[in-house]
Protein backbone atom coordinates (compact mmCIF):
# COMPACT_ATOMS: atom_id res chain seq x y z
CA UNK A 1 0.00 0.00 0.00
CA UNK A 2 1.16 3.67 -0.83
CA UNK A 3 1.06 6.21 1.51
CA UNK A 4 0.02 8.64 -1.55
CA UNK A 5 -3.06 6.21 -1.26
CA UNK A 6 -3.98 7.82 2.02
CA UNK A 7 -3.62 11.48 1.35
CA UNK A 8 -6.73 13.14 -0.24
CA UNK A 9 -6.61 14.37 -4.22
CA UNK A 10 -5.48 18.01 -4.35
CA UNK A 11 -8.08 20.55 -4.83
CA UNK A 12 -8.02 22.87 -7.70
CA UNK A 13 -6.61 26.45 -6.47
CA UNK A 14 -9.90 27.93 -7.44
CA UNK A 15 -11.80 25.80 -5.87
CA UNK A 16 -14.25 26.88 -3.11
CA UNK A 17 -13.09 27.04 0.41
CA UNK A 18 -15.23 25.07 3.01
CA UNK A 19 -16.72 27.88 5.36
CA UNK A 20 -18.35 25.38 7.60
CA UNK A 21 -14.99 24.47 9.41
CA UNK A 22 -13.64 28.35 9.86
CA UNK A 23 -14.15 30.63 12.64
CA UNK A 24 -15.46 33.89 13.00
CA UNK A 25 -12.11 35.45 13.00
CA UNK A 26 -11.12 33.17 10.16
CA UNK A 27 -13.51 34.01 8.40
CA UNK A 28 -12.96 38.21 8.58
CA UNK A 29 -9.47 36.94 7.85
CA UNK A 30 -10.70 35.29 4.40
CA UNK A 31 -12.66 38.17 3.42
CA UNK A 32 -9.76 40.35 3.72
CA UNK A 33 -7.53 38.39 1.69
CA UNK A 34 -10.26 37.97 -0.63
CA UNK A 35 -10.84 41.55 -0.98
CA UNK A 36 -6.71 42.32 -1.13
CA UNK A 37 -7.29 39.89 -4.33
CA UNK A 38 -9.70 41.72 -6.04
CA UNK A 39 -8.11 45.22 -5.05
CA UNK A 40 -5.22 43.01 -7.18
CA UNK A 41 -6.87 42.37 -9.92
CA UNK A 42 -8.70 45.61 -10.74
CA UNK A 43 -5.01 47.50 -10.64
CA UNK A 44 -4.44 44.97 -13.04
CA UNK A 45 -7.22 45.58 -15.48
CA UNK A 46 -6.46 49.17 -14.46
CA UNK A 47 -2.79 49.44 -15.99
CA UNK A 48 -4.23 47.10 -19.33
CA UNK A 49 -6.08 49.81 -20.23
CA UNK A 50 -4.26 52.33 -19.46
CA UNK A 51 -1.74 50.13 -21.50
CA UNK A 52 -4.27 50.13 -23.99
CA UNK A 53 -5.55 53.10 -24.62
CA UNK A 54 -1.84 54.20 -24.91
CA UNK A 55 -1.49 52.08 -28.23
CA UNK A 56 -4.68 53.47 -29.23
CA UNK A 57 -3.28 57.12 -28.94
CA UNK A 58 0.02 56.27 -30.55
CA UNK A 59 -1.07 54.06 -33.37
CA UNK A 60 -4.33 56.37 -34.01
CA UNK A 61 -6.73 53.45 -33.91
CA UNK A 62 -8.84 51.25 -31.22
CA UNK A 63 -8.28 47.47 -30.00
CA UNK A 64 -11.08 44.87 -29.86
CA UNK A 65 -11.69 44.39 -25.85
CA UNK A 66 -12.60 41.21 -23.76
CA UNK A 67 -15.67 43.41 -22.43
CA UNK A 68 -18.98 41.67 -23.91
């Protein structure tokens, strides 16, 4: 028998976080790193189009965007 066997299947990094088994300070912990993450991400979107509207000035045109 392998000890790999024993150890459960890794979860996918995106995958949901099980609340039930968190405290209340764990959770307020969670939120905040959660909403450091999305403070992350909309810098990021942020600089792409200022990144983007920076080629648009300089080659005189526009770019297709993700946005539907």
């Amino acid at each position: 028998m392998d000890t790999d066997d024993l150890e459960p299947p890794p979860r996918p990094a995106n995958a949901p976080r099980d609340l039930s088994v968190l405290g209340i300070g764990e959770l307020e912990a969670y939120i905040l790193s959660l909403d450091a993450e999305i403070a992350r991400a909309r810098e990021a979107i942020a600089r792409k189009k200022a990144h983007q509207a920076a080629s648009a000035a300089f080659f005189g045109g526009s770019f297709p965007t993700d946005e539907k």
